[in-house]
Structures are given as structure tokens and as C-alpha cells.
PDB file of N, CA and C in Angstrom:
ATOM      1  N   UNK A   1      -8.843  41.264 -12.297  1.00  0.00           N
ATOM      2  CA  UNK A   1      -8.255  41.364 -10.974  1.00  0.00           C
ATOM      3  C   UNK A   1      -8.222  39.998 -10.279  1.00  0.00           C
ATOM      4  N   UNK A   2      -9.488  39.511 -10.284  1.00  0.00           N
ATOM      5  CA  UNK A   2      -9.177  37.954  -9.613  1.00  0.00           C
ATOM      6  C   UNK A   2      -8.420  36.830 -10.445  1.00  0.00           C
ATOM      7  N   UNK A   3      -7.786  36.766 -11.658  1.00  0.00           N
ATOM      8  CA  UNK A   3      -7.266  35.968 -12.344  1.00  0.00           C
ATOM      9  C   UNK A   3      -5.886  36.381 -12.012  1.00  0.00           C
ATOM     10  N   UNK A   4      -5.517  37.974 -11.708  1.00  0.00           N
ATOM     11  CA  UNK A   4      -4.179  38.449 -11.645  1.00  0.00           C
ATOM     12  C   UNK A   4      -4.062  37.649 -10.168  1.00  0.00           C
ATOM     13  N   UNK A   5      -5.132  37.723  -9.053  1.00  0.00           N
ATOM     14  CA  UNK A   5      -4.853  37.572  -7.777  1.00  0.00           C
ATOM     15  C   UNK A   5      -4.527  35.736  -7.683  1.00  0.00           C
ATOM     16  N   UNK A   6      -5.476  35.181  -8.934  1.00  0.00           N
ATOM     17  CA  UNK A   6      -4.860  33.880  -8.640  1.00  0.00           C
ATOM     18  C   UNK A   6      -3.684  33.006  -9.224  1.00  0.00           C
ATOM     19  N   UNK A   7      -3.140  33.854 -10.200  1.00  0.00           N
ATOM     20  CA  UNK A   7      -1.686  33.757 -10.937  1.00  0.00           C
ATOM     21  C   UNK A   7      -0.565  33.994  -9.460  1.00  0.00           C
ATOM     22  N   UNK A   8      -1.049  35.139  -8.773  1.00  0.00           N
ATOM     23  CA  UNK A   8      -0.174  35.363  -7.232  1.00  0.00           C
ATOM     24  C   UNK A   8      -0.299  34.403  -7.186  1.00  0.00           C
ATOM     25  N   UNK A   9      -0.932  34.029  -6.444  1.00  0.00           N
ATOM     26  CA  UNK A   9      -1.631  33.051  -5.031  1.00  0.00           C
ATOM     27  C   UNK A   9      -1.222  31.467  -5.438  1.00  0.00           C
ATOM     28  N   UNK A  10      -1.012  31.284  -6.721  1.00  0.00           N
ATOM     29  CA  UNK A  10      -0.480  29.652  -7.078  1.00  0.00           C
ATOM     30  C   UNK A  10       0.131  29.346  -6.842  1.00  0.00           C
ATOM     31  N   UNK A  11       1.781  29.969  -6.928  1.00  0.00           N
ATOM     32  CA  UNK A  11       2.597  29.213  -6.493  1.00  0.00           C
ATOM     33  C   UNK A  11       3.232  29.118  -4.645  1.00  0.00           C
ATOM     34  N   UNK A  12       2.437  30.102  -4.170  1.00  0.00           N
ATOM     35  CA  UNK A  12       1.939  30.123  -2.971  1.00  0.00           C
ATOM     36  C   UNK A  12       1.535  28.409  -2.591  1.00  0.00           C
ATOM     37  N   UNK A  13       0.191  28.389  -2.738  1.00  0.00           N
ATOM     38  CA  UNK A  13      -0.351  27.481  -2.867  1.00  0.00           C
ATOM     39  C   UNK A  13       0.523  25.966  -2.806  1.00  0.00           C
ATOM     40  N   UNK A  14       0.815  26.156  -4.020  1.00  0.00           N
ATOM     41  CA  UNK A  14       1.812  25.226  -4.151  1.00  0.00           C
ATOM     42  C   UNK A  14       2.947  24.563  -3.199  1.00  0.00           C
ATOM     43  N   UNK A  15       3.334  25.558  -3.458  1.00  0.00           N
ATOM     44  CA  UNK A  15       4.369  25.706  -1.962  1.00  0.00           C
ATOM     45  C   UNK A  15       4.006  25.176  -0.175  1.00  0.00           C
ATOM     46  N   UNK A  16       2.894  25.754  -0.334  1.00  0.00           N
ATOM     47  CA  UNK A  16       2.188  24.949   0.866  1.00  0.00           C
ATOM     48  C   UNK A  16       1.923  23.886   0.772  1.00  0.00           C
ATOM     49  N   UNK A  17       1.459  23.159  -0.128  1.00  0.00           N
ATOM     50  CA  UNK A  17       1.197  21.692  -0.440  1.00  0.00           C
ATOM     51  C   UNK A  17       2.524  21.092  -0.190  1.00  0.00           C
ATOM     52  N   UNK A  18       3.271  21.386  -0.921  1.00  0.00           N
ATOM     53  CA  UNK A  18       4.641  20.508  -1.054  1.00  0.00           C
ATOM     54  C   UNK A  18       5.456  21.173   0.092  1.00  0.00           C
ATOM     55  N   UNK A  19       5.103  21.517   1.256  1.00  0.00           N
ATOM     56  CA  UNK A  19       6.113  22.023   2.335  1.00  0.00           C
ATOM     57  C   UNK A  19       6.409  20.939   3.553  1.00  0.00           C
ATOM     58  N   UNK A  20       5.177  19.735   3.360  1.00  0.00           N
ATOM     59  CA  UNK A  20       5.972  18.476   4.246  1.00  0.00           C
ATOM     60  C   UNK A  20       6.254  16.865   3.130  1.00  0.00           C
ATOM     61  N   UNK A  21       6.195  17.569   1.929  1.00  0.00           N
ATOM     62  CA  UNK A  21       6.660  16.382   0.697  1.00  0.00           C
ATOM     63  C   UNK A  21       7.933  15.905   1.123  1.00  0.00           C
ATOM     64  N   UNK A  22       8.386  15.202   1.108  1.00  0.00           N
ATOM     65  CA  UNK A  22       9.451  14.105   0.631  1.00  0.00           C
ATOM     66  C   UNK A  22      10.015  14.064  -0.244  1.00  0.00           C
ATOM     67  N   UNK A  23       9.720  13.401  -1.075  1.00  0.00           N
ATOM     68  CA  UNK A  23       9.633  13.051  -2.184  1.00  0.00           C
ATOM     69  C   UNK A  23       8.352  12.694  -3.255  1.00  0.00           C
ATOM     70  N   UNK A  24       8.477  12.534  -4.521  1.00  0.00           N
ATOM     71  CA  UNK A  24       7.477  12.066  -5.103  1.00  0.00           C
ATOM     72  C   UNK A  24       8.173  11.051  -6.195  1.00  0.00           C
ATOM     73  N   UNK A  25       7.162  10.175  -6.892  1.00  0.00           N
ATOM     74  CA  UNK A  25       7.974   9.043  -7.268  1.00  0.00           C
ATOM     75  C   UNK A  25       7.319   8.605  -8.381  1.00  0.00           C
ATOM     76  N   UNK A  26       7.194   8.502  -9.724  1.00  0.00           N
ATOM     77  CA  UNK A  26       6.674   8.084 -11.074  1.00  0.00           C
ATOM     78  C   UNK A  26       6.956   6.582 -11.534  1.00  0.00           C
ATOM     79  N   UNK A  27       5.906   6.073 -11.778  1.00  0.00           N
ATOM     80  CA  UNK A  27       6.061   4.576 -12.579  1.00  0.00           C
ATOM     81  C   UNK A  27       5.643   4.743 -13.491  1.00  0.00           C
ATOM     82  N   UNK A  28       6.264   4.552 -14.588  1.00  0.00           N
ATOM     83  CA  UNK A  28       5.638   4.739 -16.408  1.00  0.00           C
ATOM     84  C   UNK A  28       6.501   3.187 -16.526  1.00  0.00           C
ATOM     85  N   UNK A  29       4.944   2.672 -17.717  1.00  0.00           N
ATOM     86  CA  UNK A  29       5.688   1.316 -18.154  1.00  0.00           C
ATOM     87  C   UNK A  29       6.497   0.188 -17.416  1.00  0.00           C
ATOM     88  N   UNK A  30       6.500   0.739 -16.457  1.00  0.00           N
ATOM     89  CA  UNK A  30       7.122  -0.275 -15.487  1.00  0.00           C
ATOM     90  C   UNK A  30       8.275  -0.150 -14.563  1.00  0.00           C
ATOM     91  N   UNK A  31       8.698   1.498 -15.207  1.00  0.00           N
ATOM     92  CA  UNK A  31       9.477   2.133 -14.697  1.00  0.00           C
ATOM     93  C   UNK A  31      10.043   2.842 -13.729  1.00  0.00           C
ATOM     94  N   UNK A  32      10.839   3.069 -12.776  1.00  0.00           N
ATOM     95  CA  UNK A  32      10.280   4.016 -11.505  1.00  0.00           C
ATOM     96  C   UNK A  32      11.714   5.481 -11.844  1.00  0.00           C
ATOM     97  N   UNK A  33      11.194   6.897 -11.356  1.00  0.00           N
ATOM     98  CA  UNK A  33      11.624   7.506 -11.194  1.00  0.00           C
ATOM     99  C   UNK A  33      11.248   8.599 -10.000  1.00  0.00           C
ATOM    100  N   UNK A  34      12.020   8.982  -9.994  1.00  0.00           N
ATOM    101  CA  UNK A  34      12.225  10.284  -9.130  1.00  0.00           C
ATOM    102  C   UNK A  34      11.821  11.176  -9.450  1.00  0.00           C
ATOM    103  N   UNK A  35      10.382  12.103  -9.097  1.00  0.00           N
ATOM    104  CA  UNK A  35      10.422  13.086 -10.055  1.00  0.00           C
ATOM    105  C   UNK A  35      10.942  14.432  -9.282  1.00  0.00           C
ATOM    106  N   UNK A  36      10.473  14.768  -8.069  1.00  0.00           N
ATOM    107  CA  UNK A  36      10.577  15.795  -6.786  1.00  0.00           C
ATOM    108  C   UNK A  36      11.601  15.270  -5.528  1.00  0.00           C
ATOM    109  N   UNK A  37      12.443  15.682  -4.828  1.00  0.00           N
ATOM    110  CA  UNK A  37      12.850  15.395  -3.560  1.00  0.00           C
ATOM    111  C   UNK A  37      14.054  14.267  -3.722  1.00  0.00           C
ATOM    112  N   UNK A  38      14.152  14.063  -2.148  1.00  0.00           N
ATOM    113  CA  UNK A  38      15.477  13.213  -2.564  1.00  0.00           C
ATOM    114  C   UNK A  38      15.150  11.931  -1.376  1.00  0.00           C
ATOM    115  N   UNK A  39      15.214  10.721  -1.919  1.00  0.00           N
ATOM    116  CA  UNK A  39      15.237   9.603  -1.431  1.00  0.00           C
ATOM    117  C   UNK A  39      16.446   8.911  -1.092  1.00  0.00           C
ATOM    118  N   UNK A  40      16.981   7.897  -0.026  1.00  0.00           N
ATOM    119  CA  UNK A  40      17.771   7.247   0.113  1.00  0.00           C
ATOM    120  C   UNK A  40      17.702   5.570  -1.327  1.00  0.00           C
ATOM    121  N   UNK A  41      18.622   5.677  -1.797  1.00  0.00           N
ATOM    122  CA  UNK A  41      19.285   4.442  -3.076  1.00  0.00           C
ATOM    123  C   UNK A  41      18.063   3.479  -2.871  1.00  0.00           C
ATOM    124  N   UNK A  42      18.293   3.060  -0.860  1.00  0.00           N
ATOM    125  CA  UNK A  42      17.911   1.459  -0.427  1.00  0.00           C
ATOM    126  C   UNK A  42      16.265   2.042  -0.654  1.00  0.00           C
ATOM    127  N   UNK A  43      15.642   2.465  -0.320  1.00  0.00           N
ATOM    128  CA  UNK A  43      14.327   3.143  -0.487  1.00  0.00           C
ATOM    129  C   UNK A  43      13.943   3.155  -1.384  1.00  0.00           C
ATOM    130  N   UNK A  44      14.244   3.612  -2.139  1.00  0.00           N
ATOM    131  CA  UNK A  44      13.962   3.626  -3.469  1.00  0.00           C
ATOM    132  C   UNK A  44      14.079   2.423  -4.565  1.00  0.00           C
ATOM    133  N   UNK A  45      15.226   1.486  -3.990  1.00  0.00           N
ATOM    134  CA  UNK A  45      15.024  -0.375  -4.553  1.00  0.00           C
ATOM    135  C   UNK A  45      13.794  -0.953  -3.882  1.00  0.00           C
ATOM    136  N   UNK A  46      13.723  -0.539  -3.005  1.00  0.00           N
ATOM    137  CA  UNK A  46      12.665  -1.549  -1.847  1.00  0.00           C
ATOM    138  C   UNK A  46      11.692  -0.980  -2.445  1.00  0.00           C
ATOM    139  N   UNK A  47      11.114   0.038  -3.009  1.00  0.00           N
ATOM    140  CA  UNK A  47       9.759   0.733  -3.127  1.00  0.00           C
ATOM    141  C   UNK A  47      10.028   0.287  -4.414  1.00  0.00           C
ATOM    142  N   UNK A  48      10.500  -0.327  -5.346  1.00  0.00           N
ATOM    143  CA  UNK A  48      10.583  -0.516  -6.651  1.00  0.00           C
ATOM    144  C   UNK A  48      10.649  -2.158  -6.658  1.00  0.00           C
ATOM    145  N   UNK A  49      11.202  -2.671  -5.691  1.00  0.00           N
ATOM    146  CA  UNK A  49      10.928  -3.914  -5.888  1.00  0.00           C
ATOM    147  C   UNK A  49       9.458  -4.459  -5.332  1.00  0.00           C
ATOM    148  N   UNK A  50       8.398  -3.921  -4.410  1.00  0.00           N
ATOM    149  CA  UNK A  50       7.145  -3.556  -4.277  1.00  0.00           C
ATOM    150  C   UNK A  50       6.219  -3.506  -5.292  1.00  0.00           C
ATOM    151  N   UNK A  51       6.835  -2.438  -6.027  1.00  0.00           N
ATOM    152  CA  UNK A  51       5.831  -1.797  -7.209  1.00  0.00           C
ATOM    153  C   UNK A  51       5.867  -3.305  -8.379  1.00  0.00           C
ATOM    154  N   UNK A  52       6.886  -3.783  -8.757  1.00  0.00           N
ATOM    155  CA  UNK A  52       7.478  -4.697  -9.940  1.00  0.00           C
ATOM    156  C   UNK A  52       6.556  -5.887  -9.436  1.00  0.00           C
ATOM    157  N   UNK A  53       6.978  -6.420  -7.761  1.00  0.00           N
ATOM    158  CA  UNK A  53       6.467  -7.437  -7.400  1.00  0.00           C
ATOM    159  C   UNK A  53       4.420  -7.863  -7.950  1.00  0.00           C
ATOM    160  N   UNK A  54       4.128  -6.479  -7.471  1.00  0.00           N
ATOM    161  CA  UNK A  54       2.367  -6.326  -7.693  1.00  0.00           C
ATOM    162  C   UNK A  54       1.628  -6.180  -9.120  1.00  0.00           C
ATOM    163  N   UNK A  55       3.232  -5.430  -9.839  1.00  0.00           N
ATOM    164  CA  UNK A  55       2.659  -5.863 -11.270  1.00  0.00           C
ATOM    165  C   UNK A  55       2.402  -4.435 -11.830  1.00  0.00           C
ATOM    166  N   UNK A  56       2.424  -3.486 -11.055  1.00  0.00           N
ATOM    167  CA  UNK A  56       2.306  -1.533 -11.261  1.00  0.00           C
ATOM    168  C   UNK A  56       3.340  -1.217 -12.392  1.00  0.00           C
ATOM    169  N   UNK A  57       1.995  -1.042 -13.362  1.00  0.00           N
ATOM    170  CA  UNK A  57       2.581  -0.791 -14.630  1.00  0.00           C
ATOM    171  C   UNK A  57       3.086   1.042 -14.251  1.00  0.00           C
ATOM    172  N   UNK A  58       1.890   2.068 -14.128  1.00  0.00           N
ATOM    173  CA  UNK A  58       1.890   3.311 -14.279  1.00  0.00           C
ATOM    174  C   UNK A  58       1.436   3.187 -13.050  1.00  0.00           C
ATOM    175  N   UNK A  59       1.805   4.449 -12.222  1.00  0.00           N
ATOM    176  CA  UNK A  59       1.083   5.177 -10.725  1.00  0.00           C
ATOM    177  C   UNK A  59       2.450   6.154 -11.059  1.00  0.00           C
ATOM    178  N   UNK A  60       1.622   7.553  -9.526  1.00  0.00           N
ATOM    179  CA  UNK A  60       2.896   8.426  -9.248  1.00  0.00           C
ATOM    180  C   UNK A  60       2.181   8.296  -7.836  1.00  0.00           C
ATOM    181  N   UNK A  61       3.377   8.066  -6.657  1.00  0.00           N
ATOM    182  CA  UNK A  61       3.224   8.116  -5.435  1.00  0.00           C
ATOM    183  C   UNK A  61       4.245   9.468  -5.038  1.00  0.00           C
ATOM    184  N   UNK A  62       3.804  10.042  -3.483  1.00  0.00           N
ATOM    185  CA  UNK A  62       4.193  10.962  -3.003  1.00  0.00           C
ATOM    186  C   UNK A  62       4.469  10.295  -1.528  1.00  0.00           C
ATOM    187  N   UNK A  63       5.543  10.801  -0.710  1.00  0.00           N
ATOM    188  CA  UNK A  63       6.113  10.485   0.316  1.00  0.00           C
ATOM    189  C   UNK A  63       5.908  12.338   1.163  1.00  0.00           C
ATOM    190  N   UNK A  64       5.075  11.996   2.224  1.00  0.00           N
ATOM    191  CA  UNK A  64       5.145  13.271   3.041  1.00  0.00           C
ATOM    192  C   UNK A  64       5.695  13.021   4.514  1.00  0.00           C
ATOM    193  N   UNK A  65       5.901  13.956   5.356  1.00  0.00           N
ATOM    194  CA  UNK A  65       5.938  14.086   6.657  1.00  0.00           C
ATOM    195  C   UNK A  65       4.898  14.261   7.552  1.00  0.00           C
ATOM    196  N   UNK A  66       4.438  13.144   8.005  1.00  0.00           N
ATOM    197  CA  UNK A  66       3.182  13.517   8.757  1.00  0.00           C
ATOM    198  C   UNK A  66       3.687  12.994  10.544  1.00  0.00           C
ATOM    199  N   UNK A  67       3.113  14.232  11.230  1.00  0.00           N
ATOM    200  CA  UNK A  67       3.589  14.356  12.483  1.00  0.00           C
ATOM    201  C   UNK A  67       4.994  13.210  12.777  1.00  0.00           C
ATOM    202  N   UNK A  68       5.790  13.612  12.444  1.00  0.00           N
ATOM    203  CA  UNK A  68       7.314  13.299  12.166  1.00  0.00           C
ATOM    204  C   UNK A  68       7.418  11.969  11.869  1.00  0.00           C
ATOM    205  N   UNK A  69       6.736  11.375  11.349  1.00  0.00           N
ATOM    206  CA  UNK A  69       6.730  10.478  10.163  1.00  0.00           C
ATOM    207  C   UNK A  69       6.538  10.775   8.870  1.00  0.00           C
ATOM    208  N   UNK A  70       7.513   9.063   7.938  1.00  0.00           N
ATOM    209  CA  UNK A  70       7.041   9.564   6.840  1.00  0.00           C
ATOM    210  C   UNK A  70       5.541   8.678   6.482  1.00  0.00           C
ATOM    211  N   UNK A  71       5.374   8.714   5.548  1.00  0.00           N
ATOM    212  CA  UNK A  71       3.822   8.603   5.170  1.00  0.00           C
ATOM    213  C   UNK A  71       3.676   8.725   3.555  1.00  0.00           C
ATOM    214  N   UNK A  72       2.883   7.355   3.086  1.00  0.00           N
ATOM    215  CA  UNK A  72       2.937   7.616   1.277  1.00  0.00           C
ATOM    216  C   UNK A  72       1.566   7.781   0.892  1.00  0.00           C
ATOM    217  N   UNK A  73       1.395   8.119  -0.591  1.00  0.00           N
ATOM    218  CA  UNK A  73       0.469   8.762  -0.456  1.00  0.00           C
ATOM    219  C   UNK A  73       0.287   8.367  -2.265  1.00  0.00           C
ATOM    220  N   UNK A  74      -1.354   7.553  -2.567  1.00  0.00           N
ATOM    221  CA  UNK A  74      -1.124   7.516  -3.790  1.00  0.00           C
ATOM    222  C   UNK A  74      -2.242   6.197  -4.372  1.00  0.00           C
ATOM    223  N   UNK A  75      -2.618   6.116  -5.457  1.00  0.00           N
ATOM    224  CA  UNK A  75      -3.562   5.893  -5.735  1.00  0.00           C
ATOM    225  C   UNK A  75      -3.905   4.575  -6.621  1.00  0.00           C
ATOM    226  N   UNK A  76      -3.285   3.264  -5.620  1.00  0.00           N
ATOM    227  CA  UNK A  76      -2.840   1.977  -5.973  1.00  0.00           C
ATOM    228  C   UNK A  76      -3.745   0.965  -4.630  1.00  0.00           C
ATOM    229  N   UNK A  77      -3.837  -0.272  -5.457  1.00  0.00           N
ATOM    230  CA  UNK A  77      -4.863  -1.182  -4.844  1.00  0.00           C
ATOM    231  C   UNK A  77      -4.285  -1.078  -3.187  1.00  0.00           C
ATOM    232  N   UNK A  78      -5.408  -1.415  -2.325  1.00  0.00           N
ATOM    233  CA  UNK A  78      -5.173  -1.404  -0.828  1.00  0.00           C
ATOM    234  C   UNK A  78      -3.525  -2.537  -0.522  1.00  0.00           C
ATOM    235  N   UNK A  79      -3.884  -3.700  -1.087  1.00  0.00           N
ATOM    236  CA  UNK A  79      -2.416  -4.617  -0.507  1.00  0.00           C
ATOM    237  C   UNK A  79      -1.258  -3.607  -0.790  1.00  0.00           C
ATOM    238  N   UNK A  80      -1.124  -3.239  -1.538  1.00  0.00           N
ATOM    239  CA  UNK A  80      -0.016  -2.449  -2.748  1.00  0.00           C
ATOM    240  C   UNK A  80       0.411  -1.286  -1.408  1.00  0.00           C
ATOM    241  N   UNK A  81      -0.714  -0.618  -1.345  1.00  0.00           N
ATOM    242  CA  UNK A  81      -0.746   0.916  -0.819  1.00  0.00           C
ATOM    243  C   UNK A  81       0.001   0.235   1.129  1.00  0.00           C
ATOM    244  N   UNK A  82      -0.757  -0.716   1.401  1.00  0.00           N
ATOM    245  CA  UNK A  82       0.073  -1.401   2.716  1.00  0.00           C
ATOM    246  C   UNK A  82       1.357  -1.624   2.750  1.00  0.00           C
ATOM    247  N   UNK A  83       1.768  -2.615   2.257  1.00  0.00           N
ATOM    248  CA  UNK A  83       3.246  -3.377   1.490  1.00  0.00           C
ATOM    249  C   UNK A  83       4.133  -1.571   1.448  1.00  0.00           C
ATOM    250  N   UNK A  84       4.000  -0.865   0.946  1.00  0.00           N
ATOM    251  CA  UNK A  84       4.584   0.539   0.229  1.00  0.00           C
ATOM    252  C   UNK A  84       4.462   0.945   1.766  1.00  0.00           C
ATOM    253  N   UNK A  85       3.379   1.187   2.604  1.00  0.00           N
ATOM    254  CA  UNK A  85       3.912   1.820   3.917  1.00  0.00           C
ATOM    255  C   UNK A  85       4.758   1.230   4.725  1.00  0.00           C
ATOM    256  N   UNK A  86       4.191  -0.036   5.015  1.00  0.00           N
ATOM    257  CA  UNK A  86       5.572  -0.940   5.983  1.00  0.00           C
ATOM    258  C   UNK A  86       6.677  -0.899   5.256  1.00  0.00           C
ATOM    259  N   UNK A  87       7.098  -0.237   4.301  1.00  0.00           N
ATOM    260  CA  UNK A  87       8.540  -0.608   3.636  1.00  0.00           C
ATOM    261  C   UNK A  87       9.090   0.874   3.957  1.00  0.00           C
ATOM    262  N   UNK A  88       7.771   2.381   4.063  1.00  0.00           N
ATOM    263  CA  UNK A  88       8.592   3.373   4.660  1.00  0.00           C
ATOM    264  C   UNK A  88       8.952   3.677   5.631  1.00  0.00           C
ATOM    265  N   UNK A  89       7.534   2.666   6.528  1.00  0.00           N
ATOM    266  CA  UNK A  89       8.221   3.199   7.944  1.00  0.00           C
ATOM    267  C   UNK A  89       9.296   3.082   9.049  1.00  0.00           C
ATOM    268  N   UNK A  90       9.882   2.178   7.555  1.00  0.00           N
ATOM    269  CA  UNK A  90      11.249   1.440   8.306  1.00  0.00           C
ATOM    270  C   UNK A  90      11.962   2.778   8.571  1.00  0.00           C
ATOM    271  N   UNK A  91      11.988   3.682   7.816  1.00  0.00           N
ATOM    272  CA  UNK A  91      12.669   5.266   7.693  1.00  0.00           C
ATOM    273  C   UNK A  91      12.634   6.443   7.894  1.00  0.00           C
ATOM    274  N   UNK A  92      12.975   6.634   9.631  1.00  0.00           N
ATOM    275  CA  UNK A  92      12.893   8.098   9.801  1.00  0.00           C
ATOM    276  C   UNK A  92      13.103   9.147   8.840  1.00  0.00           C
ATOM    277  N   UNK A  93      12.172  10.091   8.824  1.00  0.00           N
ATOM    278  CA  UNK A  93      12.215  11.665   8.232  1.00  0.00           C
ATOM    279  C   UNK A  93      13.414  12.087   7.869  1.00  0.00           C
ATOM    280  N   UNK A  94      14.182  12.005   9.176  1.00  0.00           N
ATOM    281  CA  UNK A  94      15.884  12.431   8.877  1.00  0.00           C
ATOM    282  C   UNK A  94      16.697  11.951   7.545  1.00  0.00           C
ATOM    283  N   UNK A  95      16.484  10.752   7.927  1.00  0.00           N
ATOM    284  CA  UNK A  95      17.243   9.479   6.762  1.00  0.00           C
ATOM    285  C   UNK A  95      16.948  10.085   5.881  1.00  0.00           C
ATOM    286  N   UNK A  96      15.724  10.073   5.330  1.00  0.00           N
ATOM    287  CA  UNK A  96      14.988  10.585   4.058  1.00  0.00           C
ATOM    288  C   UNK A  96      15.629  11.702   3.363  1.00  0.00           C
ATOM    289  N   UNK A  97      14.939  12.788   4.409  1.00  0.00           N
ATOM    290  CA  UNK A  97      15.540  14.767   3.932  1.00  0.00           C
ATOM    291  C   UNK A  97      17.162  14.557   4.032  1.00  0.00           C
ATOM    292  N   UNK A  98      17.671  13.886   4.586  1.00  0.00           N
ATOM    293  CA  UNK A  98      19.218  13.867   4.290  1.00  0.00           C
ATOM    294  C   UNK A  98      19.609  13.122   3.056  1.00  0.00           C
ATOM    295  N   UNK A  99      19.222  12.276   2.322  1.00  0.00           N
ATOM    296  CA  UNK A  99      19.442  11.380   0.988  1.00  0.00           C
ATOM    297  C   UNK A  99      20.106  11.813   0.159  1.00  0.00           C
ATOM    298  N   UNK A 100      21.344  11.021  -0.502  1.00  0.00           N
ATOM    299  CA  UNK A 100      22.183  11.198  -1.225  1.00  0.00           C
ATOM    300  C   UNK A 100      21.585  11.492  -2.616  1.00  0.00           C
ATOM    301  N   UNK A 101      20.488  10.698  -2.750  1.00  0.00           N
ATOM    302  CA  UNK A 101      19.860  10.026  -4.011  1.00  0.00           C
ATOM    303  C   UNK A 101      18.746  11.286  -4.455  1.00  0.00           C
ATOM    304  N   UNK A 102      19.207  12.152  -5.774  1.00  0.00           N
ATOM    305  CA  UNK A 102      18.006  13.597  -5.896  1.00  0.00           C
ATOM    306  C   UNK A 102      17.846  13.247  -7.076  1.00  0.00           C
ATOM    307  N   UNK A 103      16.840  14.231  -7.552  1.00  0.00           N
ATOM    308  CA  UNK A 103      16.612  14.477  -9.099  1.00  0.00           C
ATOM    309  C   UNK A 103      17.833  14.883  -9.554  1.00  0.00           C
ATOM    310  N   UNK A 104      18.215  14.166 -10.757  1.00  0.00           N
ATOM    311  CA  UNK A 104      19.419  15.626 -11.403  1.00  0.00           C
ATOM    312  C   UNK A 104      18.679  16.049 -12.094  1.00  0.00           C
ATOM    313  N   UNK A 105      19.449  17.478 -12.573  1.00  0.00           N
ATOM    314  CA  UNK A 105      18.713  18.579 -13.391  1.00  0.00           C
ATOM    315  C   UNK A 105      19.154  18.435 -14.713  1.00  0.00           C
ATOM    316  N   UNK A 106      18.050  17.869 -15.680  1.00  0.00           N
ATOM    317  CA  UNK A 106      18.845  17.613 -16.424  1.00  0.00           C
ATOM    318  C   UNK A 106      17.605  18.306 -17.784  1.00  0.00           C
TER     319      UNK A 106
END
């Protein structure tokens, strides 16, 4: 019964977590992608020319909405993790959730 109740309750869960996400964002090898949400093109160069500049081989960062800002979120040296916020907060929420730029489904 409690394994059935927490098979429910996950993607619940889930869902709550990711209900003021943004976006989320993968570096493999040196690489950057998109994995969740949709970012604006320029955002997504600027946060990549950041990552390249510092030398971020692998990380995955997350972009949320916090009290109507955005806000990143993620587990890279302090300069890194600075540099990456002043480059979002150039960008209202709006800008963002409106973005041309999504995952395709592929």
C-alpha cells in the first residue's frame, strides 16, 4: 500500500518541484544543451559563453522563478555561480516563459 501510494504521489511531487522551473540546462564535455523549458537564443549564448569562458567541462544548471525573478540554480564554483546570475538577471520571467528557443522532441 505505501509503495502503491508513493508511485501516486511522484509525479505529483515532481510537478511541484518543477512548477516555478524555467528552464534547465546540461554541459557534457563541454557542451551545452537544453534539456527542460524554453530559453531565449541570446541567453542561452551568454550562459554558454560563461560556462566555456571558466573552463565547465560537465554541470546541469536549472533556471527558476523566484518571487518574479529569474534565479539559477546549480552546483559550480562561487565566481562561476555569480558571473551565471548577473548574466540572468538581465531577463525578466516574461522574456524567458515566452522563448522561441525549446527542447525539440526528438
Amino acid at each position: 500500500m505505501l509503495l502503491l501510494l508513493a508511485l501516486v504521489a511522484m509525479p505529483l511531487i515532481v510537478a511541484i518541484t518543477r512548477a516555478n522551473e524555467l528552464f534547465a540546462l546540461r554541459i557534457s564535455q563541454g557542451r551545452l544543451s537544453l534539456v527542460r523549458g524554453r530559453i531565449p537564443p541570446r541567453l542561452f549564448e551568454d550562459i554558454g559563453d560563461v560556462l566555456r569562458r571558466a573552463g565547465v567541462e560537465k554541470a546541469s544548471l536549472r533556471a527558476v522563478s523566484e518571487n518574479g525573478r529569474a534565479a539559477v540554480r546549480g552546483d559550480l564554483p562561487a565566481v562561476v555561480m555569480q558571473r551565471l546570475r548577473n548574466t540572468i538577471s538581465l531577463w525578466p520571467v516574461a522574456k524567458i516563459r515566452n522563448a522561441s528557443m525549446k527542447r525539440s522532441r526528438s
